[in-house]
C-alpha atoms as a PDB file:
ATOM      1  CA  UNK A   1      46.338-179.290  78.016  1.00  0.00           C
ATOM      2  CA  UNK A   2      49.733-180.481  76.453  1.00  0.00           C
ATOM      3  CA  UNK A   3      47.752-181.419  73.531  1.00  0.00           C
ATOM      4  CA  UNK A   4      47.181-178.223  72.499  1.00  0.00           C
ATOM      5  CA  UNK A   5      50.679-177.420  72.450  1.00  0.00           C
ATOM      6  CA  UNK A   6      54.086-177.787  70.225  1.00  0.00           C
ATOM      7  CA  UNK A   7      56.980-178.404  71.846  1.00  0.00           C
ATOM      8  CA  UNK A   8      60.361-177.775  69.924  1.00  0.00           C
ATOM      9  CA  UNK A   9      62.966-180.459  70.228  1.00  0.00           C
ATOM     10  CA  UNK A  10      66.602-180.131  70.491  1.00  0.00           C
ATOM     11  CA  UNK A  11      68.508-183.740  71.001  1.00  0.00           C
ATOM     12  CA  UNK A  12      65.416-185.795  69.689  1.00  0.00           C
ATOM     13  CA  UNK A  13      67.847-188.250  67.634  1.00  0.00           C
ATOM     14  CA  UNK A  14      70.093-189.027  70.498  1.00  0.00           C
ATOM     15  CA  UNK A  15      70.118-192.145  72.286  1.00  0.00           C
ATOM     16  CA  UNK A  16      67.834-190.855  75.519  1.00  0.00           C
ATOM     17  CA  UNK A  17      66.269-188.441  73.044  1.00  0.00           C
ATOM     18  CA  UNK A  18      64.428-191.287  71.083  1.00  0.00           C
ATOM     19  CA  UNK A  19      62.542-192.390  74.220  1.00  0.00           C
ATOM     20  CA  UNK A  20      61.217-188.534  74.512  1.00  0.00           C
ATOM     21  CA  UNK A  21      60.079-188.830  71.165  1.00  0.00           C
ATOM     22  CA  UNK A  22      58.301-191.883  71.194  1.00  0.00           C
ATOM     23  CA  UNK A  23      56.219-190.943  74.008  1.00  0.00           C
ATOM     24  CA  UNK A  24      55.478-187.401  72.744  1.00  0.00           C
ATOM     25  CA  UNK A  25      54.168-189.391  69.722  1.00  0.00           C
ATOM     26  CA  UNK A  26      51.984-191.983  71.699  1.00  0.00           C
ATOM     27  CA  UNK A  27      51.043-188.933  73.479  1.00  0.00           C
ATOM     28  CA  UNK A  28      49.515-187.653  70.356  1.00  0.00           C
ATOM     29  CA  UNK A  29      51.523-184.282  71.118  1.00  0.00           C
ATOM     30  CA  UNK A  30      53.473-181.854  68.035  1.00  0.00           C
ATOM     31  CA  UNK A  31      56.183-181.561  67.918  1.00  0.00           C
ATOM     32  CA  UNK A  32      59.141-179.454  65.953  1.00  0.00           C
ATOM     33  CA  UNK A  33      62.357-181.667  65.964  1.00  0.00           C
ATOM     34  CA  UNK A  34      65.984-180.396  65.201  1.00  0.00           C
ATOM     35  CA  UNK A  35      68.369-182.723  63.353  1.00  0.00           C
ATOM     36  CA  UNK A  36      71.393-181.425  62.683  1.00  0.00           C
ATOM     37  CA  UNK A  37      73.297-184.605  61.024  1.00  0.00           C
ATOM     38  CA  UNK A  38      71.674-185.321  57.279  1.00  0.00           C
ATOM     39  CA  UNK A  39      71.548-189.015  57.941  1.00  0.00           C
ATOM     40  CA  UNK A  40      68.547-188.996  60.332  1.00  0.00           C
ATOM     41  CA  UNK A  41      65.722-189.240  58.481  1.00  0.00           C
ATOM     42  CA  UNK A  42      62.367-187.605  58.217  1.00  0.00           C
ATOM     43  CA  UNK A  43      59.728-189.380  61.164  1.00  0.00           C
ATOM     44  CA  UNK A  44      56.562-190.728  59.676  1.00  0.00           C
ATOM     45  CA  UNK A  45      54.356-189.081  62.114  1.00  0.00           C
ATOM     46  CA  UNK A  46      51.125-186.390  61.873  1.00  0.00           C
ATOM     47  CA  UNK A  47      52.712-185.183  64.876  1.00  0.00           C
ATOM     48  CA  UNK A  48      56.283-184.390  64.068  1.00  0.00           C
ATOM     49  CA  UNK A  49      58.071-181.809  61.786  1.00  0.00           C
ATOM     50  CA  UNK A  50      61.915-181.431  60.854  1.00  0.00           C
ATOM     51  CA  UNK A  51      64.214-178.921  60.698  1.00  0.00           C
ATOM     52  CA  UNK A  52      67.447-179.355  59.746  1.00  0.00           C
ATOM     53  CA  UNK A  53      70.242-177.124  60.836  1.00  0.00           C
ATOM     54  CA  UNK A  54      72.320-176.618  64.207  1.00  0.00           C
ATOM     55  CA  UNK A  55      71.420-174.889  67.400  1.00  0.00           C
ATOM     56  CA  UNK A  56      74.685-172.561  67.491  1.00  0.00           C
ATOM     57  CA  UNK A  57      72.938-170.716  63.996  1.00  0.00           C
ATOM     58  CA  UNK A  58      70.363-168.772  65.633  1.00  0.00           C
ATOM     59  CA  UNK A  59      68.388-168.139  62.575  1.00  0.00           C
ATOM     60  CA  UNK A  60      67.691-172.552  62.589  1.00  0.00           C
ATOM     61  CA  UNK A  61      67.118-171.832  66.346  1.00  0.00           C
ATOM     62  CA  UNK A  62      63.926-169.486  65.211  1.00  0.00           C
ATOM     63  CA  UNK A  63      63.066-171.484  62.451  1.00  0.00           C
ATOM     64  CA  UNK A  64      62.831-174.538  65.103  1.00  0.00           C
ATOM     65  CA  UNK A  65      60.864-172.010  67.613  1.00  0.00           C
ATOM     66  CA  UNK A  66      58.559-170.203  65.238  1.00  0.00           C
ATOM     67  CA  UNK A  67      54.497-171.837  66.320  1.00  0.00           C
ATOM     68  CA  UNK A  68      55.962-173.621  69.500  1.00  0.00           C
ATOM     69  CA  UNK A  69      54.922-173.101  72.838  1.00  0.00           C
ATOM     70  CA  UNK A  70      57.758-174.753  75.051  1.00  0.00           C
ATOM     71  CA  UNK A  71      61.001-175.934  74.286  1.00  0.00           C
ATOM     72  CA  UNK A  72      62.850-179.333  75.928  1.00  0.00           C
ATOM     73  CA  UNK A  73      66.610-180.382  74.990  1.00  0.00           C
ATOM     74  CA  UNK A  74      68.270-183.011  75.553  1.00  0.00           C
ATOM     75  CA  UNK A  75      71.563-181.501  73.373  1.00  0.00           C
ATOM     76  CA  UNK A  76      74.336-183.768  73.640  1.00  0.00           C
ATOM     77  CA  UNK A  77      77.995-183.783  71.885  1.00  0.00           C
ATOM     78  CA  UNK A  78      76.515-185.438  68.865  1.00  0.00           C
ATOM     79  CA  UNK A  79      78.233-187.482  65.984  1.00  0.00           C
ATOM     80  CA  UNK A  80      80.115-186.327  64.779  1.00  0.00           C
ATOM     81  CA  UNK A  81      81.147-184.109  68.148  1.00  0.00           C
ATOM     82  CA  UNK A  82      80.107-180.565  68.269  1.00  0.00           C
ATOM     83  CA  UNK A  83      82.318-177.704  69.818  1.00  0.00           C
ATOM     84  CA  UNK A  84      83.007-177.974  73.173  1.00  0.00           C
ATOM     85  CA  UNK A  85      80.642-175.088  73.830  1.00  0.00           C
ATOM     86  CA  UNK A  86      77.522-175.737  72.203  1.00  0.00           C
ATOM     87  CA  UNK A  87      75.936-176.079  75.430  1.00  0.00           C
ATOM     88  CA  UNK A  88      75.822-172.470  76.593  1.00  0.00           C
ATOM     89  CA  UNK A  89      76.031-171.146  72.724  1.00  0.00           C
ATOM     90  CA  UNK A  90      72.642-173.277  72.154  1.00  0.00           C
ATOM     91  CA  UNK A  91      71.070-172.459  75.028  1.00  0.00           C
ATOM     92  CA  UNK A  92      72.067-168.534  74.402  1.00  0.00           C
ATOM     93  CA  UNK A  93      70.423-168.810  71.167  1.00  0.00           C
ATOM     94  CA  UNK A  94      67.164-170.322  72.567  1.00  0.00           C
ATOM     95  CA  UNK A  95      67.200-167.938  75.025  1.00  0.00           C
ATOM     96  CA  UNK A  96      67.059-165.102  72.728  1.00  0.00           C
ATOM     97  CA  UNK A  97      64.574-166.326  70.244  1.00  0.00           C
ATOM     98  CA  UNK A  98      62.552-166.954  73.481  1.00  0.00           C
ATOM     99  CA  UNK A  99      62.460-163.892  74.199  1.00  0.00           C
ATOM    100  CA  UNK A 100      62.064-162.218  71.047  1.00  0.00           C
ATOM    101  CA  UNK A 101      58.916-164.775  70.754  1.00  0.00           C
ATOM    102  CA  UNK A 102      57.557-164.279  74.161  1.00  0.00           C
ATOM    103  CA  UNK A 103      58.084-168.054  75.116  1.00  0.00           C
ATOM    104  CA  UNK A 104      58.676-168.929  78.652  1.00  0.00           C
ATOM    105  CA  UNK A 105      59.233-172.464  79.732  1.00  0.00           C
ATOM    106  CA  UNK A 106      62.746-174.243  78.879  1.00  0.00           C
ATOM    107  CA  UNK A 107      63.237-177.524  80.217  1.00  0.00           C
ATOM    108  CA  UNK A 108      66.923-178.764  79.734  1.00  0.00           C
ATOM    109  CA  UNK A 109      68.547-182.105  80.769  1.00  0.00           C
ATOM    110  CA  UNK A 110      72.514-182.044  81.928  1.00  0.00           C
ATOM    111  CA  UNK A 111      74.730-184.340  84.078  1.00  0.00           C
ATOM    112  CA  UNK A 112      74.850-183.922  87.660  1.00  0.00           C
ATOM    113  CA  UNK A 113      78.508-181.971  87.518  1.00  0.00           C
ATOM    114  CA  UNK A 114      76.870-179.098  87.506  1.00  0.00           C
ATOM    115  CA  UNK A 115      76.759-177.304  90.834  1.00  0.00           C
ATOM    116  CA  UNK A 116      74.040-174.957  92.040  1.00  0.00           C
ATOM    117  CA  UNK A 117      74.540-173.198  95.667  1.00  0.00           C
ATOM    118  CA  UNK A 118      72.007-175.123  97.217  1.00  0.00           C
ATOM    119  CA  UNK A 119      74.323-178.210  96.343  1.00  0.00           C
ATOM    120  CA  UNK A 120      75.497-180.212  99.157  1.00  0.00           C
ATOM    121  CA  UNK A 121      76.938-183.425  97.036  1.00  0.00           C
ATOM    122  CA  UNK A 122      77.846-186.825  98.122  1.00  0.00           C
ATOM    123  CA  UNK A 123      81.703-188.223  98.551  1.00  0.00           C
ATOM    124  CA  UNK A 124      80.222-190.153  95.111  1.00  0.00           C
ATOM    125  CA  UNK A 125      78.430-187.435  93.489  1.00  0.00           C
ATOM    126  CA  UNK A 126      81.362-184.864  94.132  1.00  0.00           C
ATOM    127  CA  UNK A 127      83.662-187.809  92.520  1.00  0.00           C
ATOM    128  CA  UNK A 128      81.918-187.855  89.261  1.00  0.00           C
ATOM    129  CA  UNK A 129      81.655-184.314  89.526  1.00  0.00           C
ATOM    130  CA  UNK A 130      85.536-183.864  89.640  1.00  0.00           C
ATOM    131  CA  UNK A 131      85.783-186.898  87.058  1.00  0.00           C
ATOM    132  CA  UNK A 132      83.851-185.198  84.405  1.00  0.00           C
ATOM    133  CA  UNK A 133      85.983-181.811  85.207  1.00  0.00           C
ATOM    134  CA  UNK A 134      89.184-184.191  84.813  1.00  0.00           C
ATOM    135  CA  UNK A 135      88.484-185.622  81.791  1.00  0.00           C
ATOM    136  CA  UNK A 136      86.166-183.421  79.682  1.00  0.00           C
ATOM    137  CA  UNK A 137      87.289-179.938  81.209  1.00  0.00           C
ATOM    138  CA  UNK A 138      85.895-177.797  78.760  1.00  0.00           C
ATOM    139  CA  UNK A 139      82.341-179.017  78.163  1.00  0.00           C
ATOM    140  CA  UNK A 140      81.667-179.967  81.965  1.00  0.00           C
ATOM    141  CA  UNK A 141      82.479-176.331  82.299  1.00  0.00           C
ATOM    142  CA  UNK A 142      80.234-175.050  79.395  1.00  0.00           C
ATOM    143  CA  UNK A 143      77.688-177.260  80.865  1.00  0.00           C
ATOM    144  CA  UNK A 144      78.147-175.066  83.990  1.00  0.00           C
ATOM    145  CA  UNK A 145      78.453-171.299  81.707  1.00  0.00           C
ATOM    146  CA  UNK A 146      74.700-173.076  80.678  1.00  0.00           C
ATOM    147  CA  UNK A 147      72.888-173.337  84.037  1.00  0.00           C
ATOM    148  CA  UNK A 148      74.386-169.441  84.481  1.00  0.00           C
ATOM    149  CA  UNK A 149      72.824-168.623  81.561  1.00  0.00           C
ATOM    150  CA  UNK A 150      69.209-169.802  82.439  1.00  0.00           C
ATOM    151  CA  UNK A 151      69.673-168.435  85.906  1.00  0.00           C
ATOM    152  CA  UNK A 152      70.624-164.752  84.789  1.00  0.00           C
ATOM    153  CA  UNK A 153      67.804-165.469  82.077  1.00  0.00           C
ATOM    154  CA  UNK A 154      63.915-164.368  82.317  1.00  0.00           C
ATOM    155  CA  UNK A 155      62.334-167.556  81.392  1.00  0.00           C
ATOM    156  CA  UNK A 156      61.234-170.570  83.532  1.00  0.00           C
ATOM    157  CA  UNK A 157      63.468-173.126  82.979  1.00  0.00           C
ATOM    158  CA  UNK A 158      64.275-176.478  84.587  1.00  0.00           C
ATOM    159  CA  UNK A 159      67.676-177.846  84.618  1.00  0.00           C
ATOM    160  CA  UNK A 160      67.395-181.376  85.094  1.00  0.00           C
ATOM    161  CA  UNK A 161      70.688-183.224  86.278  1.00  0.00           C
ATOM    162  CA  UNK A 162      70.950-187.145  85.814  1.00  0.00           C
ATOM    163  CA  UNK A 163      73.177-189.711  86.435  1.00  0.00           C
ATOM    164  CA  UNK A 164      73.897-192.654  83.503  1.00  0.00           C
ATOM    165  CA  UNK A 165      70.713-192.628  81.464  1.00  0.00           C
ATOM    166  CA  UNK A 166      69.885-196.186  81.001  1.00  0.00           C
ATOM    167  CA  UNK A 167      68.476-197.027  77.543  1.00  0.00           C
ATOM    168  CA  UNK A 168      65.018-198.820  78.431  1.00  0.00           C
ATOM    169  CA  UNK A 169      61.392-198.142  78.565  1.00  0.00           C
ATOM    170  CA  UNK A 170      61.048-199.984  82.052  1.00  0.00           C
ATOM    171  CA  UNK A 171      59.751-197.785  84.505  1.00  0.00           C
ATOM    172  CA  UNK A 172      60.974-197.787  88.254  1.00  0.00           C
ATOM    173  CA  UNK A 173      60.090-195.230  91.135  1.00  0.00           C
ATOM    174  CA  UNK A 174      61.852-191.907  90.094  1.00  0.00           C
ATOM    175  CA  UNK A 175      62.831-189.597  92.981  1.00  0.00           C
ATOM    176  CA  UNK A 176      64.237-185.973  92.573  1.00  0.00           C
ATOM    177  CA  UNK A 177      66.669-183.876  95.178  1.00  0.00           C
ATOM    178  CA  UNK A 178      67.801-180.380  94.601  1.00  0.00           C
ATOM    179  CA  UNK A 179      71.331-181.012  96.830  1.00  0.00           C
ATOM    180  CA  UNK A 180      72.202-184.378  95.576  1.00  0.00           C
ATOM    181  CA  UNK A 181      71.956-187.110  93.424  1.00  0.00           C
ATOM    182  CA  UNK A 182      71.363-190.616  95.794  1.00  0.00           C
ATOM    183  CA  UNK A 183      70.775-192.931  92.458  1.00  0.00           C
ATOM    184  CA  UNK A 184      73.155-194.143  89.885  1.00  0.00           C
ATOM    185  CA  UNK A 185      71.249-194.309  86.780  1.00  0.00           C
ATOM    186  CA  UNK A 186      67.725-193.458  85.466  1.00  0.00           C
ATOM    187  CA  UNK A 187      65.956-195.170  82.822  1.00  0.00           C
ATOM    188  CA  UNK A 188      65.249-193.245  79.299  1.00  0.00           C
ATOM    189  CA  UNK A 189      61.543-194.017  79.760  1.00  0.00           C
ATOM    190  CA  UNK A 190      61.166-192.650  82.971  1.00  0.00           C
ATOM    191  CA  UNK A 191      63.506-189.682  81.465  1.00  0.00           C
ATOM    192  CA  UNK A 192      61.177-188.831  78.689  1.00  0.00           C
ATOM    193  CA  UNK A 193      57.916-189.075  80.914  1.00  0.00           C
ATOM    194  CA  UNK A 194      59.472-186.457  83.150  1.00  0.00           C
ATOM    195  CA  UNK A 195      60.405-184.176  80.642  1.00  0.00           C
ATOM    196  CA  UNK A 196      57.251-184.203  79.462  1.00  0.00           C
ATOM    197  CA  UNK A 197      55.269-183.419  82.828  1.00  0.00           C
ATOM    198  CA  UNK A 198      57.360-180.472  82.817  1.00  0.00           C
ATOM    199  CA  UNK A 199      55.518-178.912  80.811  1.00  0.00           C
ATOM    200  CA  UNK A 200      52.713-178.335  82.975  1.00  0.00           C
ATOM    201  CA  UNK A 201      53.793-178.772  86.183  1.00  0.00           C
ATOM    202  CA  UNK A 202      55.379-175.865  87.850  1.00  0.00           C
ATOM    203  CA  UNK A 203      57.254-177.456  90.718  1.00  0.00           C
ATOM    204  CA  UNK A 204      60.757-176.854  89.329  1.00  0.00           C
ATOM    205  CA  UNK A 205      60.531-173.620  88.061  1.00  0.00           C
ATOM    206  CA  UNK A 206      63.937-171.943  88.291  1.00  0.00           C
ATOM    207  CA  UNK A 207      65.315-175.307  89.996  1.00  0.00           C
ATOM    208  CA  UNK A 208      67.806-177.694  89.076  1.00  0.00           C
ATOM    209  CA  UNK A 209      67.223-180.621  90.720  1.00  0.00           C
ATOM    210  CA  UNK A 210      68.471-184.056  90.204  1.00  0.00           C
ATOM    211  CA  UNK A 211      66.647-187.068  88.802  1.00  0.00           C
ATOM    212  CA  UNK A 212      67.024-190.541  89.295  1.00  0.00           C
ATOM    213  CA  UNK A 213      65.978-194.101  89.980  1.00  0.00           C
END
Protein backbone atom coordinates (compact mmCIF):
# COMPACT_ATOMS: atom_id res chain seq x y z
CA UNK A 1 0.00 0.00 0.00
CA UNK A 2 1.46 3.56 -0.75
CA UNK A 3 1.14 4.16 2.84
CA UNK A 4 3.72 2.13 3.72
CA UNK A 5 6.03 3.81 1.55
CA UNK A 6 8.41 7.12 1.24
CA UNK A 7 8.60 8.66 -1.75
CA UNK A 8 11.58 11.17 -2.37
CA UNK A 9 10.68 14.44 -3.98
CA UNK A 10 12.56 16.40 -6.44
CA UNK A 11 10.54 19.75 -7.70
CA UNK A 12 8.11 19.71 -4.60
CA UNK A 13 8.38 23.71 -4.27
CA UNK A 14 7.57 24.43 -7.83
CA UNK A 15 4.44 25.75 -8.98
CA UNK A 16 2.83 22.12 -10.23
CA UNK A 17 5.01 20.59 -7.53
CA UNK A 18 2.89 22.13 -4.62
CA UNK A 19 -0.27 20.36 -5.83
CA UNK A 20 1.84 16.87 -5.58
CA UNK A 21 2.60 17.75 -2.23
CA UNK A 22 -0.55 18.63 -0.90
CA UNK A 23 -2.14 15.53 -1.91
CA UNK A 24 0.74 13.27 -0.77
CA UNK A 25 0.00 15.02 2.58
CA UNK A 26 -3.89 14.53 2.59
CA UNK A 27 -2.88 11.19 1.50
CA UNK A 28 -1.23 10.69 4.78
CA UNK A 29 1.91 9.41 2.67
CA UNK A 30 6.07 10.33 3.68
CA UNK A 31 7.65 11.88 2.09
CA UNK A 32 11.55 13.17 1.64
CA UNK A 33 11.43 16.64 -0.15
CA UNK A 34 14.48 18.39 -1.89
CA UNK A 35 14.73 22.19 -1.70
CA UNK A 36 17.46 23.51 -3.14
CA UNK A 37 16.75 27.49 -2.73
CA UNK A 38 17.15 28.51 1.27
CA UNK A 39 14.02 30.58 1.14
CA UNK A 40 11.50 27.69 1.10
CA UNK A 41 10.80 26.85 4.31
CA UNK A 42 10.53 23.78 6.43
CA UNK A 43 6.59 22.07 5.89
CA UNK A 44 4.74 21.59 9.11
CA UNK A 45 3.80 18.11 8.41
CA UNK A 46 4.37 14.41 10.35
CA UNK A 47 4.66 13.36 6.92
CA UNK A 48 7.34 15.41 5.29
CA UNK A 49 11.17 15.79 5.77
CA UNK A 50 13.73 18.34 4.11
CA UNK A 51 16.79 18.19 2.61
CA UNK A 52 18.45 20.90 1.41
CA UNK A 53 20.97 20.73 -1.35
CA UNK A 54 20.81 20.29 -5.31
CA UNK A 55 20.21 17.26 -7.42
CA UNK A 56 23.48 17.73 -9.69
CA UNK A 57 25.61 16.89 -6.03
CA UNK A 58 25.08 13.31 -5.90
CA UNK A 59 26.00 12.93 -2.35
CA UNK A 60 22.36 15.39 -1.55
CA UNK A 61 20.91 12.99 -4.21
CA UNK A 62 21.65 9.92 -1.57
CA UNK A 63 21.00 11.85 1.30
CA UNK A 64 17.39 12.60 -0.38
CA UNK A 65 17.19 8.66 -1.36
CA UNK A 66 18.52 7.02 1.77
CA UNK A 67 14.85 5.09 3.55
CA UNK A 68 12.76 5.86 0.30
CA UNK A 69 11.12 3.47 -1.73
CA UNK A 70 10.24 5.41 -5.06
CA UNK A 71 11.27 8.54 -6.35
CA UNK A 72 8.86 11.25 -8.48
CA UNK A 73 10.32 14.69 -9.96
CA UNK A 74 8.89 17.22 -11.19
CA UNK A 75 12.60 19.20 -11.63
CA UNK A 76 12.11 22.32 -13.34
CA UNK A 77 14.67 25.36 -14.21
CA UNK A 78 14.10 26.78 -10.79
CA UNK A 79 14.71 30.40 -9.40
CA UNK A 80 17.03 31.33 -9.71
CA UNK A 81 17.65 29.11 -13.18
CA UNK A 82 19.74 26.07 -12.94
CA UNK A 83 22.24 24.93 -15.76
CA UNK A 84 20.83 24.14 -18.79
CA UNK A 85 21.56 20.48 -18.10
CA UNK A 86 20.31 19.63 -14.86
CA UNK A 87 17.82 17.52 -16.39
CA UNK A 88 19.93 14.59 -17.54
CA UNK A 89 22.79 15.46 -14.74
CA UNK A 90 19.83 14.98 -12.04
CA UNK A 91 18.37 12.25 -13.40
CA UNK A 92 22.07 10.56 -13.86
CA UNK A 93 22.55 11.06 -10.28
CA UNK A 94 19.22 9.43 -9.26
CA UNK A 95 19.89 6.86 -11.41
CA UNK A 96 23.00 5.86 -9.76
CA UNK A 97 22.02 6.15 -6.19
CA UNK A 98 19.10 3.94 -7.43
CA UNK A 99 21.02 1.57 -8.20
CA UNK A 100 23.52 1.53 -5.63
CA UNK A 101 20.23 1.37 -3.25
CA UNK A 102 18.39 -1.23 -5.14
CA UNK A 103 15.38 1.18 -5.89
CA UNK A 104 13.40 0.65 -8.95
CA UNK A 105 10.52 2.87 -9.84
CA UNK A 106 11.27 6.60 -11.17
CA UNK A 107 8.44 8.51 -12.24
CA UNK A 108 9.51 11.84 -14.01
CA UNK A 109 7.32 14.62 -15.54
CA UNK A 110 8.74 16.58 -18.88
CA UNK A 111 7.11 18.59 -21.74
CA UNK A 112 5.84 16.89 -24.66
CA UNK A 113 9.12 17.96 -26.96
CA UNK A 114 10.49 15.05 -26.19
CA UNK A 115 10.26 12.41 -28.89
CA UNK A 116 10.16 8.66 -28.37
CA UNK A 117 10.06 6.30 -31.67
CA UNK A 118 6.69 5.33 -31.17
CA UNK A 119 5.89 9.18 -31.64
CA UNK A 120 3.67 10.05 -34.40
CA UNK A 121 2.93 13.96 -33.34
CA UNK A 122 0.33 16.31 -34.46
CA UNK A 123 0.94 19.47 -37.05
CA UNK A 124 0.36 21.25 -33.27
CA UNK A 125 2.27 19.01 -31.13
CA UNK A 126 5.31 18.89 -33.65
CA UNK A 127 4.95 22.94 -33.54
CA UNK A 128 5.56 23.24 -29.91
CA UNK A 129 7.97 20.63 -30.26
CA UNK A 130 10.12 22.72 -32.77
CA UNK A 131 9.15 25.95 -30.63
CA UNK A 132 10.70 24.73 -27.51
CA UNK A 133 13.89 23.50 -29.74
CA UNK A 134 13.83 27.24 -31.19
CA UNK A 135 13.81 29.01 -28.26
CA UNK A 136 15.30 26.99 -25.37
CA UNK A 137 17.75 24.76 -27.56
CA UNK A 138 19.80 23.50 -24.96
CA UNK A 139 17.45 22.32 -22.21
CA UNK A 140 14.68 20.94 -24.70
CA UNK A 141 17.64 18.92 -25.77
CA UNK A 142 18.84 17.88 -22.23
CA UNK A 143 15.29 17.12 -21.63
CA UNK A 144 15.73 14.66 -24.56
CA UNK A 145 19.74 13.33 -23.27
CA UNK A 146 17.07 12.58 -20.01
CA UNK A 147 14.47 10.21 -21.52
CA UNK A 148 17.90 8.40 -23.12
CA UNK A 149 19.10 8.10 -19.94
CA UNK A 150 16.08 6.25 -18.31
CA UNK A 151 15.74 4.19 -21.43
CA UNK A 152 19.46 2.83 -21.45
CA UNK A 153 18.81 2.67 -17.53
CA UNK A 154 17.65 -0.60 -15.43
CA UNK A 155 14.93 0.90 -13.46
CA UNK A 156 11.17 1.30 -14.21
CA UNK A 157 10.58 4.61 -14.93
CA UNK A 158 7.73 6.65 -16.40
CA UNK A 159 8.33 9.67 -18.39
CA UNK A 160 5.33 11.61 -18.29
CA UNK A 161 4.99 14.40 -21.08
CA UNK A 162 2.40 17.34 -20.54
CA UNK A 163 1.26 20.16 -22.17
CA UNK A 164 0.75 23.77 -20.06
CA UNK A 165 0.17 22.61 -16.51
CA UNK A 166 -2.68 24.63 -15.33
CA UNK A 167 -2.41 25.74 -11.68
CA UNK A 168 -5.82 24.38 -10.11
CA UNK A 169 -7.12 21.61 -8.05
CA UNK A 170 -10.25 21.15 -10.42
CA UNK A 171 -10.35 17.86 -11.74
CA UNK A 172 -11.48 17.07 -15.43
CA UNK A 173 -11.31 13.63 -17.37
CA UNK A 174 -7.50 12.98 -17.92
CA UNK A 175 -6.62 10.87 -20.98
CA UNK A 176 -3.04 9.54 -21.83
CA UNK A 177 -1.50 8.59 -25.55
CA UNK A 178 1.93 7.24 -26.09
CA UNK A 179 2.13 8.94 -29.95
CA UNK A 180 0.61 12.23 -29.21
CA UNK A 181 -0.57 14.77 -27.14
CA UNK A 182 -4.56 15.71 -28.34
CA UNK A 183 -5.05 18.26 -25.16
CA UNK A 184 -3.64 21.62 -24.49
CA UNK A 185 -3.26 21.83 -20.87
CA UNK A 186 -3.72 19.62 -17.75
CA UNK A 187 -4.64 20.74 -14.44
CA UNK A 188 -1.93 20.50 -11.41
CA UNK A 189 -4.50 18.49 -9.43
CA UNK A 190 -5.13 16.01 -11.84
CA UNK A 191 -1.10 16.16 -12.34
CA UNK A 192 -0.31 15.30 -8.81
CA UNK A 193 -3.08 12.48 -8.54
CA UNK A 194 -1.39 10.80 -11.47
CA UNK A 195 1.91 10.93 -10.27
CA UNK A 196 0.91 9.47 -7.41
CA UNK A 197 -0.99 6.30 -8.90
CA UNK A 198 2.22 5.68 -10.43
CA UNK A 199 3.42 4.34 -7.86
CA UNK A 200 1.51 1.30 -7.88
CA UNK A 201 0.24 0.92 -11.03
CA UNK A 202 2.42 -0.69 -13.56
CA UNK A 203 0.82 0.33 -16.83
CA UNK A 204 3.59 2.71 -17.93
CA UNK A 205 6.48 0.97 -17.08
CA UNK A 206 9.27 1.91 -19.49
CA UNK A 207 6.63 4.27 -21.38
CA UNK A 208 6.46 7.79 -21.98
CA UNK A 209 3.24 8.66 -22.67
CA UNK A 210 1.51 11.92 -22.73
CA UNK A 211 -0.98 13.34 -20.26
CA UNK A 212 -3.62 15.66 -20.58
CA UNK A 213 -7.10 17.06 -20.17
Amino acid sequence: MIQNTKIAIIGGTGKSGQYLIRQLITRKVYFKMLVRNPKNGTIGSPFAEIVRGDVSNIDTVRNLLSGCNAVISLLGSGIPPSKPTIFSTGTQNVLSVMQEFGLKRYVVATGLNVNTVQDQKSPKTQFATDWMYQNFPKSTKDRQDEYELLVASQCDWTLVRLPVITLTEERMVVKTRLNDCEGDHINAGDLADFLISQLTDTTFYKEAPFLFN
